[in-house]
Protein backbone atom coordinates (compact mmCIF):
# COMPACT_ATOMS: atom_id res chain seq x y z
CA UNK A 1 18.19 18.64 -29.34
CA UNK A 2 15.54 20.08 -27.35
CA UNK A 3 14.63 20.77 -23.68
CA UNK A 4 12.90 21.66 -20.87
CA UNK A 5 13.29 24.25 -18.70
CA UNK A 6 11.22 25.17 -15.24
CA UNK A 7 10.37 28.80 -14.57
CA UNK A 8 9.20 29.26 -10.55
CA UNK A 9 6.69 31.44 -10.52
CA UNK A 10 6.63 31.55 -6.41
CA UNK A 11 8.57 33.65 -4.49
CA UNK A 12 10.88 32.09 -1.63
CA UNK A 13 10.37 33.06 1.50
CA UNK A 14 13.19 31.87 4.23
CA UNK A 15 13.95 28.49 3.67
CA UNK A 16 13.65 26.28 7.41
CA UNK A 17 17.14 24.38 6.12
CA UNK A 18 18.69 27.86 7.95
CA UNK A 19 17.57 26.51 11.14
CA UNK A 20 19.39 23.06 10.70
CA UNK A 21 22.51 22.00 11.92
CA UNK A 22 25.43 22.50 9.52
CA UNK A 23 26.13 18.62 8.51
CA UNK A 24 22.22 18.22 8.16
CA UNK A 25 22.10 21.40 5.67
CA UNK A 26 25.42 19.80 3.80
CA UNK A 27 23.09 16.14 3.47
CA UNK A 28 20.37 18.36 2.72
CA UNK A 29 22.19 20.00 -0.14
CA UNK A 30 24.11 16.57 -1.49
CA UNK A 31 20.56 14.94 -2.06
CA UNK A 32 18.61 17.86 -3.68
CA UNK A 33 21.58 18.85 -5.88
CA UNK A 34 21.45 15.13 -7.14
CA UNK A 35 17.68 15.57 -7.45
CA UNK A 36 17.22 18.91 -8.92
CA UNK A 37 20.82 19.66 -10.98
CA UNK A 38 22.32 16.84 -11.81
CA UNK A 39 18.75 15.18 -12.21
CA UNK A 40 19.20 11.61 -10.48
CA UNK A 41 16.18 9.89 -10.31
CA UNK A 42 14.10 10.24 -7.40
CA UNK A 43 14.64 6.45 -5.51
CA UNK A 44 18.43 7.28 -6.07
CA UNK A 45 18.58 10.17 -4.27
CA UNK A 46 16.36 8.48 -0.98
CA UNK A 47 18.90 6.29 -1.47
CA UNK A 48 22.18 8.83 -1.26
CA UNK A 49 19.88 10.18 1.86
CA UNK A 50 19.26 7.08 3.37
CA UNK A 51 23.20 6.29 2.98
CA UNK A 52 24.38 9.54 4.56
CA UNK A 53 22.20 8.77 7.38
CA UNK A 54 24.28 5.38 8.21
CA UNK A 55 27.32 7.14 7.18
CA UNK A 56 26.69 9.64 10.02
CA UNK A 57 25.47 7.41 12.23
CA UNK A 58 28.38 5.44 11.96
CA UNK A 59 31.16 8.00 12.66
CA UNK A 60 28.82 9.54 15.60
CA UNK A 61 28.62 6.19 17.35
CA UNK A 62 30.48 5.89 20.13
CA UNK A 63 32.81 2.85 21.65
CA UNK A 64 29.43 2.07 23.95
CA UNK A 65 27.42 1.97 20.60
CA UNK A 66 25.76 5.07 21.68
CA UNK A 67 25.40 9.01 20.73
CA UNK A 68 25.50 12.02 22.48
CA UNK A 69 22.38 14.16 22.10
CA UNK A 70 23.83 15.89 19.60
CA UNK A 71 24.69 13.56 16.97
CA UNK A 72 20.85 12.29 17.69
CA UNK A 73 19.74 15.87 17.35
CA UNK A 74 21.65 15.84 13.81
CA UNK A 75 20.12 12.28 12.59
CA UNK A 76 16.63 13.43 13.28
CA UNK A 77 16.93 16.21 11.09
CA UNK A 78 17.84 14.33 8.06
CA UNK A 79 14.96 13.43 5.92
CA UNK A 80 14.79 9.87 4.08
CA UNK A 81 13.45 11.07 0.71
CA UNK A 82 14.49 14.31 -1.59
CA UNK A 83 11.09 15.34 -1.36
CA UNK A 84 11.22 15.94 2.00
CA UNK A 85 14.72 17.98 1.86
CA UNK A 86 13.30 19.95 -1.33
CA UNK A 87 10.88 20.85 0.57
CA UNK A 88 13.34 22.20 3.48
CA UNK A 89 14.71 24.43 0.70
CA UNK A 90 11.08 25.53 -0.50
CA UNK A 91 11.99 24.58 -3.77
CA UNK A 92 8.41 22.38 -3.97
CA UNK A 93 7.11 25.71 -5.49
CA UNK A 94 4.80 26.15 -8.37
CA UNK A 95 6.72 25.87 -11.75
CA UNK A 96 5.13 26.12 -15.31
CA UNK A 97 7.77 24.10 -17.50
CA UNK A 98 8.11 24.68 -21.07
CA UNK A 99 9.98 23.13 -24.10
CA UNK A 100 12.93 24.68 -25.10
CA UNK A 101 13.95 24.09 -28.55
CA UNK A 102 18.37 24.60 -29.41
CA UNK A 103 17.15 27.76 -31.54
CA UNK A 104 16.38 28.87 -27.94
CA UNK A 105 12.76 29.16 -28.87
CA UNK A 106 10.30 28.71 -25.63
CA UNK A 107 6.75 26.87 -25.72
CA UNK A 108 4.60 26.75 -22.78
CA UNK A 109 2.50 23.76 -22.38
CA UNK A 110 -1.26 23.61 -23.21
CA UNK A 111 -3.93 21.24 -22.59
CA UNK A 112 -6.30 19.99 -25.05
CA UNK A 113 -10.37 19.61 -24.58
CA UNK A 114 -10.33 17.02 -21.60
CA UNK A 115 -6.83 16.23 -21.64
CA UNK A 116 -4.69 15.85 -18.40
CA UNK A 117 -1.35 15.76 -20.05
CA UNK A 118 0.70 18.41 -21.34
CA UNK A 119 0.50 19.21 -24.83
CA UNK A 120 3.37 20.77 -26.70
CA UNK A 121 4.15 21.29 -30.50
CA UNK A 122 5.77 18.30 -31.96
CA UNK A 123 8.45 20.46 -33.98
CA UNK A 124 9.34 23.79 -33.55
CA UNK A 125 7.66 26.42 -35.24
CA UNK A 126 10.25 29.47 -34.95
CA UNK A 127 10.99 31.16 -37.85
CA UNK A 128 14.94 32.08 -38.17
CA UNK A 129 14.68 34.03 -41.42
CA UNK A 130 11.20 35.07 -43.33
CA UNK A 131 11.78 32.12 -45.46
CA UNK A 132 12.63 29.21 -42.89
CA UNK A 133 11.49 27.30 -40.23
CA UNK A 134 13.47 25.73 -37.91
CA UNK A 135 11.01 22.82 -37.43
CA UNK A 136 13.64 20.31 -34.81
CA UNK A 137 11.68 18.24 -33.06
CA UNK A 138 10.56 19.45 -29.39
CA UNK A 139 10.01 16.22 -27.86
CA UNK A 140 11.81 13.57 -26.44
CA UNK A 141 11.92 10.13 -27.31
CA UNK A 142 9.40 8.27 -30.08
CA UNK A 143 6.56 8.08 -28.12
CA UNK A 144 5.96 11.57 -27.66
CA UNK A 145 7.30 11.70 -23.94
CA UNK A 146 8.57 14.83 -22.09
């Protein structure tokens, strides 16, 4: 089975999440590990964002329905979307991605005459021994889909 791997190509200068609060860097880190590692889809993870938010808001609240300026300070921080907290880590960097076949043979994408899309080989081409291809499918899914 094949897949996909992102190299950065940008370095990272100091990321503004070291300027945040501690419970906003924690929210911070909950939604762009779901984004980024564990690879939850992108409306799931506004959603785990969006839910911390109440979550905090909740326990902050106080028996006047109220928060202190700190707890306010703390909710404004949070973003509502993983973009937004990506890009608190600067990890909204420039990547090149390439297909990664299980022979551990790397193909960086190309772009035909005109084309917009990524183009990749459809198997790979690596050659284990002088007399053999490996020639496992790079892609995806049938319809030729990253």
């Amino acid at each position: 089975m094949s897949s996909f791997i992102y190299l950065s190509v940008d370095t990272l200068p100091q990321a503004p999440v070291n300027n945040l609060d501690e419970i906003t860097q924690i929210v911070l880190f909950l939604g762009v590990a779901c984004r980024v590692i564990i690879g939850v889809s992108r409306s799931s993870c506004n959603l785990i964002m969006k839910i911390m938010s109440i979550i905090l808001f909740l326990a902050f609240q106080r028996s006047d329905n109220g928060l202190n300026s700190s707890h306010t300070n703390i909710l404004k921080q949070i973003p509502m979307t993983s973009e937004s907290g990506k890009a608190r880590f600067h990890l909204n960097g420039k990547t090149v991605p390439y297909a990664v076949c299980s022979c551990h043979c790397t193909y960086a994408l190309t772009y035909g005459p005109g084309l917009t899309t990524p183009v990749y080989p459809e198997r790979c081409m690596h050659r284990p021994t002088p007399t053999t291809i490996c020639g496992e499918a790079l892609l995806v899914g049938t319809d030729g889909e990253l």
